[in-house]
Protein backbone atom coordinates (compact mmCIF):
# COMPACT_ATOMS: atom_id res chain seq x y z
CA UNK A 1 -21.92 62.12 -0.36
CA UNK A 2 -20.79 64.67 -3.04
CA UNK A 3 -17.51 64.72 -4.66
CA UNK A 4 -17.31 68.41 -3.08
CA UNK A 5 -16.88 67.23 -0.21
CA UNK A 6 -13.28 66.13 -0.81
CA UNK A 7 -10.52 68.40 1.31
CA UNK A 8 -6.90 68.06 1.84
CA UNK A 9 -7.39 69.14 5.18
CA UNK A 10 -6.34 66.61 7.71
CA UNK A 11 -8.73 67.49 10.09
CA UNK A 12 -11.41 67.68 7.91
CA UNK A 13 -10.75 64.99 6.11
CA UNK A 14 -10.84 62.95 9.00
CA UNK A 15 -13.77 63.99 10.01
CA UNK A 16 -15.58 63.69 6.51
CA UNK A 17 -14.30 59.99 6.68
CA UNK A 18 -16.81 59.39 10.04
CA UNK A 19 -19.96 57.93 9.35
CA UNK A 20 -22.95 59.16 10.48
CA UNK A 21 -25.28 56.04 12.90
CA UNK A 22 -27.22 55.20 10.28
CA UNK A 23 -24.21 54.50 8.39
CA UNK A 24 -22.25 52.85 11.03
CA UNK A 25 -25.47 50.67 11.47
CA UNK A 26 -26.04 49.28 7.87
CA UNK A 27 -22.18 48.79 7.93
CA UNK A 28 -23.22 45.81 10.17
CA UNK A 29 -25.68 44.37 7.96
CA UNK A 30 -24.85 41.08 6.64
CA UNK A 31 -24.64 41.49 2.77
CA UNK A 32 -25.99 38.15 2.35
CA UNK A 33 -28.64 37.69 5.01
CA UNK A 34 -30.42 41.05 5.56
CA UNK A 35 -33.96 40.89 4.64
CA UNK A 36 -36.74 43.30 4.84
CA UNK A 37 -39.02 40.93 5.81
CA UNK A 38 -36.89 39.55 8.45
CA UNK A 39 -38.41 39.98 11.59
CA UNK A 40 -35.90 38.57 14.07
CA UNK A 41 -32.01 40.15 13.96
CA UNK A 42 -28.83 37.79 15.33
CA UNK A 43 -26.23 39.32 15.82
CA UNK A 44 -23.03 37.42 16.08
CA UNK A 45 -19.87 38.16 17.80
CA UNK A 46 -18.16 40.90 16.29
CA UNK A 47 -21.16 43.16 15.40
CA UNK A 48 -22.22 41.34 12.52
CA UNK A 49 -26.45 41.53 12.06
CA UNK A 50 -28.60 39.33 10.13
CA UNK A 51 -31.98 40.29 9.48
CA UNK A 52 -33.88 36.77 8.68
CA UNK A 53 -36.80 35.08 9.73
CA UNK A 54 -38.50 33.39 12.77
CA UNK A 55 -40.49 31.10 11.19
CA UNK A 56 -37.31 29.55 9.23
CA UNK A 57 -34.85 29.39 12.10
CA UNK A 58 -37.63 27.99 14.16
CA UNK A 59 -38.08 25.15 11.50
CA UNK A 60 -34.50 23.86 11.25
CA UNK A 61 -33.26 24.55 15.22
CA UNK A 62 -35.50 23.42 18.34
CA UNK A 63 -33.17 26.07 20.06
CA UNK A 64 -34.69 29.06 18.27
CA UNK A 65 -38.00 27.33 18.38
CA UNK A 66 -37.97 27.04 22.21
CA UNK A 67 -36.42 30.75 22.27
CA UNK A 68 -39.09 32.43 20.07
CA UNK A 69 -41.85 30.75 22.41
CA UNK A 70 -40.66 32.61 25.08
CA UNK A 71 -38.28 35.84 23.31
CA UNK A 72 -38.47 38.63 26.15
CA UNK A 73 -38.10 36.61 29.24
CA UNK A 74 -34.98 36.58 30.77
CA UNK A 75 -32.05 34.24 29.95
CA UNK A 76 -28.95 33.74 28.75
CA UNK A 77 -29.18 35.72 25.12
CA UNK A 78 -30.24 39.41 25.58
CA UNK A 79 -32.69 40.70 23.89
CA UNK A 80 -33.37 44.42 22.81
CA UNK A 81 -34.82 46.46 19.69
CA UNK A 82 -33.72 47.27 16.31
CA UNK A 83 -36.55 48.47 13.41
CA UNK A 84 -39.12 46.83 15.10
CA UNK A 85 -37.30 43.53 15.34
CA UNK A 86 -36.00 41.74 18.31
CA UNK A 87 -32.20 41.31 18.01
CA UNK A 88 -30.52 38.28 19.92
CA UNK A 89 -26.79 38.59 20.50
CA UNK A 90 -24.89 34.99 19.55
CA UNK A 91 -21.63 34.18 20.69
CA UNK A 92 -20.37 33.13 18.02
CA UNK A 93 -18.31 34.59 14.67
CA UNK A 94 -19.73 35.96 11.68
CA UNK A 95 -18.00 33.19 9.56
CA UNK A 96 -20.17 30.47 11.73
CA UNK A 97 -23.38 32.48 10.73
CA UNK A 98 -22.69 32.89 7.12
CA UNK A 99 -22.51 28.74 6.65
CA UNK A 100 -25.41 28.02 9.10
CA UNK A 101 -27.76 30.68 7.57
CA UNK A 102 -26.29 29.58 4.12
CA UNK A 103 -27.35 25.68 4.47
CA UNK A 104 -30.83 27.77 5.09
CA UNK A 105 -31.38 29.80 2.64
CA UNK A 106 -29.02 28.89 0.13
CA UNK A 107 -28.61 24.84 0.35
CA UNK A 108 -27.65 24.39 -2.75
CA UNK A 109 -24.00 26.59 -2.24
CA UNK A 110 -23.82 25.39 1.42
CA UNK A 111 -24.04 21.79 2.15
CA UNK A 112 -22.61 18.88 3.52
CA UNK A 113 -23.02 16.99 1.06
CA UNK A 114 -21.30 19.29 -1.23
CA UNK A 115 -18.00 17.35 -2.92
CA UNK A 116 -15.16 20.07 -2.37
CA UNK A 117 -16.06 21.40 1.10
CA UNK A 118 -13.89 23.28 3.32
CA UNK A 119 -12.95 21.44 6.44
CA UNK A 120 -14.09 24.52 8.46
CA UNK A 121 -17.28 25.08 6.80
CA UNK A 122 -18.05 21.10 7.82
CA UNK A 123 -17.04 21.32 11.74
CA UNK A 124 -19.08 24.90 11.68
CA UNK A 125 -22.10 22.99 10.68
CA UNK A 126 -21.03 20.22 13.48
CA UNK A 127 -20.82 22.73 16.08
CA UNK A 128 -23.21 24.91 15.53
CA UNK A 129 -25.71 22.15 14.15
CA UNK A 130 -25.32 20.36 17.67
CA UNK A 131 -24.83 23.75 20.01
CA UNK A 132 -28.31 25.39 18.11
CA UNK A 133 -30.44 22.24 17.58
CA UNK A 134 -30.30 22.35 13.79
CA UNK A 135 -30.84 19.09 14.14
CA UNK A 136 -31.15 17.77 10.03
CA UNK A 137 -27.66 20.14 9.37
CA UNK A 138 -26.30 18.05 12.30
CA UNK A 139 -27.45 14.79 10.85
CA UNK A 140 -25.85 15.87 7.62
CA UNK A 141 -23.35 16.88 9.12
CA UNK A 142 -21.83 13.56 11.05
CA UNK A 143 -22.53 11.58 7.92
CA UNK A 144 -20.10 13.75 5.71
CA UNK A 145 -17.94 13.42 8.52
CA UNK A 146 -18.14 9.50 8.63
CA UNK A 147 -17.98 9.51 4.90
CA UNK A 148 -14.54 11.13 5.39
CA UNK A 149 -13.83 8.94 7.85
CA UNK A 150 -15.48 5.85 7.64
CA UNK A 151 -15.60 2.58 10.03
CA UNK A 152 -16.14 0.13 7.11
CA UNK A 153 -13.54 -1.34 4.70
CA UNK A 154 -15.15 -1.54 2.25
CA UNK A 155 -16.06 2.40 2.43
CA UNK A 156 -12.50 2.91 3.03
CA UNK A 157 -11.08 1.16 0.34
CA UNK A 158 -13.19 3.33 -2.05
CA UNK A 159 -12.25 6.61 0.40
CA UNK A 160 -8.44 6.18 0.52
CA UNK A 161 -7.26 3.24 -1.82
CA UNK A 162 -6.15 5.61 -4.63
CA UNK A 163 -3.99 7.80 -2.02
CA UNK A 164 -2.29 4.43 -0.67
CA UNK A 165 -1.39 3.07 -3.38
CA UNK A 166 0.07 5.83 -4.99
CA UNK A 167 2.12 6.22 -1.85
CA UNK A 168 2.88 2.48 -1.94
CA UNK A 169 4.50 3.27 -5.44
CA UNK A 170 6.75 5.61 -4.21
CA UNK A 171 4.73 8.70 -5.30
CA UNK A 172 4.19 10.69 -2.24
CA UNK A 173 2.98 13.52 -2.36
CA UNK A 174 2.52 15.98 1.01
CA UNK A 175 0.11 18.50 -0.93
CA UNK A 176 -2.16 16.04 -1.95
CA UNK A 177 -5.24 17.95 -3.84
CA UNK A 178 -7.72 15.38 -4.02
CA UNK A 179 -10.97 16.43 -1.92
CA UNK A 180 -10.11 14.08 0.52
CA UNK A 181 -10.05 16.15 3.83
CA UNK A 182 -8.16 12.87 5.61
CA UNK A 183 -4.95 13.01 2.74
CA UNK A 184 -4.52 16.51 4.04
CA UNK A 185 -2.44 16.74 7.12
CA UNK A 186 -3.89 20.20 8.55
CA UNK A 187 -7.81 19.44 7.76
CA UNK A 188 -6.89 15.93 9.03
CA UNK A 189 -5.47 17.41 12.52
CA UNK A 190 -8.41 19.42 12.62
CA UNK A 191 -10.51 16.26 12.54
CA UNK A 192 -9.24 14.60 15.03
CA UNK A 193 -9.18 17.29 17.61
CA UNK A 194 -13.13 18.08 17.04
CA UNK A 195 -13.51 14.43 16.99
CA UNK A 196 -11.90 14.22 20.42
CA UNK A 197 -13.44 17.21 21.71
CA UNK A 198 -17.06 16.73 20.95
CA UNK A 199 -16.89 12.60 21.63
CA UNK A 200 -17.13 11.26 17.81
CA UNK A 201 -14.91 8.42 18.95
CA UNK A 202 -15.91 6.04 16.12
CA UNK A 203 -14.33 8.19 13.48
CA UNK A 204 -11.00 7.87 15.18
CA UNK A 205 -9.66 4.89 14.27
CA UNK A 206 -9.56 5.79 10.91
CA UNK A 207 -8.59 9.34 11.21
CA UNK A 208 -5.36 7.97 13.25
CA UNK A 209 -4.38 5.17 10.51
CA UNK A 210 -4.70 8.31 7.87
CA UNK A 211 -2.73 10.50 10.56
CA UNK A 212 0.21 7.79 10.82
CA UNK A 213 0.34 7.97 6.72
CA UNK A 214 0.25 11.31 6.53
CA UNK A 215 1.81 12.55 9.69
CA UNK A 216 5.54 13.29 9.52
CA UNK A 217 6.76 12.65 13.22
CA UNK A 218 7.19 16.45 13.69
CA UNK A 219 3.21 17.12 12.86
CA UNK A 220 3.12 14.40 15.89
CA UNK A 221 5.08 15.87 18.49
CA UNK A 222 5.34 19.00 17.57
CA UNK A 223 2.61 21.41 15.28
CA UNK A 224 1.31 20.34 12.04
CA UNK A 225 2.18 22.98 9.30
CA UNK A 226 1.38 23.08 5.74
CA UNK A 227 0.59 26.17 3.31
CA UNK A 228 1.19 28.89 6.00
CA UNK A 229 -1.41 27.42 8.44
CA UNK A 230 -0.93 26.03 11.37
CA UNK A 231 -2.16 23.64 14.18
CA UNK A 232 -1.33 21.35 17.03
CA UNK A 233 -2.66 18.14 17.75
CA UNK A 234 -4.69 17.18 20.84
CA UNK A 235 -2.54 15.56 23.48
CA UNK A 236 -4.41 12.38 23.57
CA UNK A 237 -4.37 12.40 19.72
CA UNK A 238 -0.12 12.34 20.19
CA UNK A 239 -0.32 9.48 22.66
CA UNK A 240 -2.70 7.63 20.08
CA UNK A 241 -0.82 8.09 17.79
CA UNK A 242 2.41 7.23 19.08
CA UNK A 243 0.81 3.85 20.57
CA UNK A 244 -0.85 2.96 17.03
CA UNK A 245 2.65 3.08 15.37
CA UNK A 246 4.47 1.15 17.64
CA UNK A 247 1.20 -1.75 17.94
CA UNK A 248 1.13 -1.33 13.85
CA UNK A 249 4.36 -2.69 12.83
CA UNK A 250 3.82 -6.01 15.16
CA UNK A 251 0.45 -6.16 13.47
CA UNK A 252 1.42 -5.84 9.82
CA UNK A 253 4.44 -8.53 10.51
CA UNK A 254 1.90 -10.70 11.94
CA UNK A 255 -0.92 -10.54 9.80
CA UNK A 256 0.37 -9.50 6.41
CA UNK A 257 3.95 -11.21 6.23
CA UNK A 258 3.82 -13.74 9.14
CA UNK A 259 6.39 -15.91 7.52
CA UNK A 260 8.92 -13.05 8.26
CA UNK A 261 7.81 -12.66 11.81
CA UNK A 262 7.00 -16.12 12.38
CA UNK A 263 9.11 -18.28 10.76
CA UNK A 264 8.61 -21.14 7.38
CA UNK A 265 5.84 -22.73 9.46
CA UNK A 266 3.35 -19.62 8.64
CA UNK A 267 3.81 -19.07 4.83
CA UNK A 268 1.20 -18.45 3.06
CA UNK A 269 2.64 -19.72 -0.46
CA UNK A 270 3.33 -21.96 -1.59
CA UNK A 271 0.13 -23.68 -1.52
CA UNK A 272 -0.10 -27.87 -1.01
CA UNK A 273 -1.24 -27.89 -5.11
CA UNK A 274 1.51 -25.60 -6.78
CA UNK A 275 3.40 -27.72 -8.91
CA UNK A 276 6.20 -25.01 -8.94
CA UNK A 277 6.97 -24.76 -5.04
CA UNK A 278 10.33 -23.84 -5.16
CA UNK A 279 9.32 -20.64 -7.40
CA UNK A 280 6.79 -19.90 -5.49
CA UNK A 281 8.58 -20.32 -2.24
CA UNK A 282 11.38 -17.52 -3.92
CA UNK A 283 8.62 -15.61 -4.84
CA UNK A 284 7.11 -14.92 -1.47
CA UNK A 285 10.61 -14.29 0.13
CA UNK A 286 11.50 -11.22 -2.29
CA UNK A 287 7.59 -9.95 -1.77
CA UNK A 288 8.86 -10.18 1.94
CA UNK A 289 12.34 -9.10 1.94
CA UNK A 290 10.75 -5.89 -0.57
CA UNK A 291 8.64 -5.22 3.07
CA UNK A 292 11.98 -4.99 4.97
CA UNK A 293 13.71 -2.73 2.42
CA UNK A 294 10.25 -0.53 2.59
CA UNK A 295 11.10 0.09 6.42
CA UNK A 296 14.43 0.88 5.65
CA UNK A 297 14.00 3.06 3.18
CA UNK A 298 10.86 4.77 2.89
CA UNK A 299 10.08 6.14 6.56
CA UNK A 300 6.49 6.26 7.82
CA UNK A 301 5.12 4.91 4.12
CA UNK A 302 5.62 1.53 5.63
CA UNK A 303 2.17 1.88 6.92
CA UNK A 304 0.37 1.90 3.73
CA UNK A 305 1.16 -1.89 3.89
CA UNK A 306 -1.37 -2.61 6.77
CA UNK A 307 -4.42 -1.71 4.75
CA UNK A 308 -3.43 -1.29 0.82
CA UNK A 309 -4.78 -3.56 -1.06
CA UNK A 310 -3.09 -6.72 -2.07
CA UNK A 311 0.47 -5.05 -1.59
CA UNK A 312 4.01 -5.94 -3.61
CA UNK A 313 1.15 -7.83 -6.40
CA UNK A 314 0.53 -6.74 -10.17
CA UNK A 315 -3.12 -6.58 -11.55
CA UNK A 316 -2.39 -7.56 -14.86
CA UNK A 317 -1.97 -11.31 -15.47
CA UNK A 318 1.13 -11.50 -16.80
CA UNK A 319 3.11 -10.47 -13.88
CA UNK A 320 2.72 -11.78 -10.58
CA UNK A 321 6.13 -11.92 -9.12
CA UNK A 322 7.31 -15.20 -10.13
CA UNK A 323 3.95 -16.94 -8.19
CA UNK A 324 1.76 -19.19 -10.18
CA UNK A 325 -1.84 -18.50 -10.35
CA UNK A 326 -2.66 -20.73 -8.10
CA UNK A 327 -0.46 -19.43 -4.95
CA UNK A 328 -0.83 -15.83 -6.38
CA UNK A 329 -4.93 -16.35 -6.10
CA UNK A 330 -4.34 -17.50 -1.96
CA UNK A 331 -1.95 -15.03 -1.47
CA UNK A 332 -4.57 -12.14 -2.51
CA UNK A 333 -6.80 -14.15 -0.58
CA UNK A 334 -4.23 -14.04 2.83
CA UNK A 335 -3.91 -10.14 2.15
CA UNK A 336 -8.03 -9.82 2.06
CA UNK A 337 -8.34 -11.94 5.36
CA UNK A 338 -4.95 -10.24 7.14
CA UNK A 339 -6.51 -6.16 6.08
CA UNK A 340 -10.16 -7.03 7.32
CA UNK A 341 -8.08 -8.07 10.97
CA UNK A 342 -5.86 -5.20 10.94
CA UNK A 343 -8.98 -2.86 10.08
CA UNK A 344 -11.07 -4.57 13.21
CA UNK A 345 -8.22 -3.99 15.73
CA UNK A 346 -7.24 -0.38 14.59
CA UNK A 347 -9.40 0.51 18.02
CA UNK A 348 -7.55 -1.55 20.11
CA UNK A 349 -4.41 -0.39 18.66
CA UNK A 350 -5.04 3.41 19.33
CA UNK A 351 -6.15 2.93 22.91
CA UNK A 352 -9.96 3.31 21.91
């Protein structure tokens, strides 16, 4: 359009701001998926058009596959014409296009494997991976999510150890930004709710240990809010949650510190061979009675000691708390064997 054309009239200015069809059609047009070789057009809720290709979407989805076998015969996604191509309505956003058609024809930017990737992006390509028959971007899908999420200690210890221990030092931090989707409360509430709503139950466990160490009890009960978003949690995910906490206390008394639940006749230290058992025996007391002073003062962080790492002990060798090697060696032992128990019955103890 020429500069000319430029009036302070109102009402001509308004109507030099109209666009003429062909205008209001390519204002449709994806930017990134419109090809002029495409000979099938989606368009997905909202107006949004993508002009891409048959034989592509009918490689990755057994859904387009089936439709394109049969495209004109009536069903639930109407058909009509657009520059020669048959254009399917979707019912779903743009945004769930753009990362579907992205992990097509531009894998290496959209991904599940990908190492910083948007909570959203990932349960798009769950959804619409499972709803379309995209069956490898499902696949890829579920294992990112069971990366994030996994039902293996040993997995977990290399997912989450770093963010428990710094908690268990008395560093929390709420805005954690390590990619880590569980260590942030809003993608983690987002987790659990598609978890619960699309049956991924064995991701759960783990996503409701995370949620009780990074939950406040207001995210529980009431909405989960954290850089200007917000979201509620499921109301199974609340009862969960609020059975886990009370079942995980018992549990970390029990299996971690059983001499302070239990009594002298369960210590773990000091051991038949220490030669310094009254040490020892002091020892083990202040690692306890540094538990009890946790609950007191530090809130929910008392449930990093269920599943950090040989809690309340050093690394380096010249500091173990007043225990000799020997009882300081069982002890880590104890801790191994008590996590591995706790990390079994986190199922049980969520209702699962």
């Amino acid at each position: 359009m020429a500069p000319s054309t430029r009036t302070t009239n109102k009402s001509s200015s308004k109507k030099g701001r109209q666009l003429s069809p062909e205008a209001q059609q390519d204002s449709l047009r994806s930017a990134k998926f419109w090809f002029n070789d495409g000979d099938i057009i989606l368009q997905a809720e909202g107006g949004t058009r993508y002009r891409v290709h048959q034989s592509l979407l009918s490689m990755n989805s057994a859904f387009f596959r089936d439709m394109f076998d049969t495209i004109g015969s009536s069903g639930p996604l109407e058909e009509e014409e657009m520059d020669g191509c048959a254009l399917v309505k979707m019912q779903d956003p743009a945004k769930d296009w753009d990362t579907v058609l992205g992990t097509i024809y531009t894998p290496l930017k959209v991904h599940p494997d990908l190492e910083f990737l948007d909570v959203d992006v990932l349960l798009i390509m769950l959804r619409l991976g499972r709803k379309y028959q995209f069956d490898d971007l499902h696949e890829n899908a579920l294992h990112r999510l069971r990366k994030e999420l996994p039902g293996d200690l040993l997995k977990f210890d290399q997912a989450f150890q770093p963010r428990l221990q710094q908690i268990f030092e008395g560093d929390r931090d709420d805005h954690c930004t390590c990619p880590k989707m569980a260590c942030n409360p809003i993608s983690l509430a987002k987790l659990i709710n598609f978890a619960l709503t699309w049956d991924v139950e064995d991701v759960l466990p783990v996503a409701y240990y995370m949620g009780l160490v990074n939950f406040t009890l207001d995210h529980i009960l009431e909405e989960v809010k954290v850089g200007g978003e917000t979201i509620s949690l499921a109301q199974e995910a609340k009862k969960a949650l609020i059975r886990g906490q009370e079942e995980l206390l018992p549990a970390i008394f029990g299996h971690i510190y059983p001499w302070i639940a239990r009594g002298e006749a369960y210590h773990t230290v000091p051991v038949s061979l220490c030669k310094a058992q009254d040490e020892c025996a002091k020892a083990r007391e202040a690692i306890g009675n540094d538990f009890l002073r946790d609950i007191q003062d530090a809130g929910r962080d008392y449930m990093v000691h269920a599943l950090a790492k040989s809690p309340a002990i050093p690394e380096s060798d010249d500091a173990h708390l007043g225990l000799c090697m020997l009882c300081m060696q069982h002890l880590l032992t104890h801790y191994e064997d008590a996590r591995e128990s706790i990390f079994d019955a986190l199922p049980d103890m969520f209702g699962l």
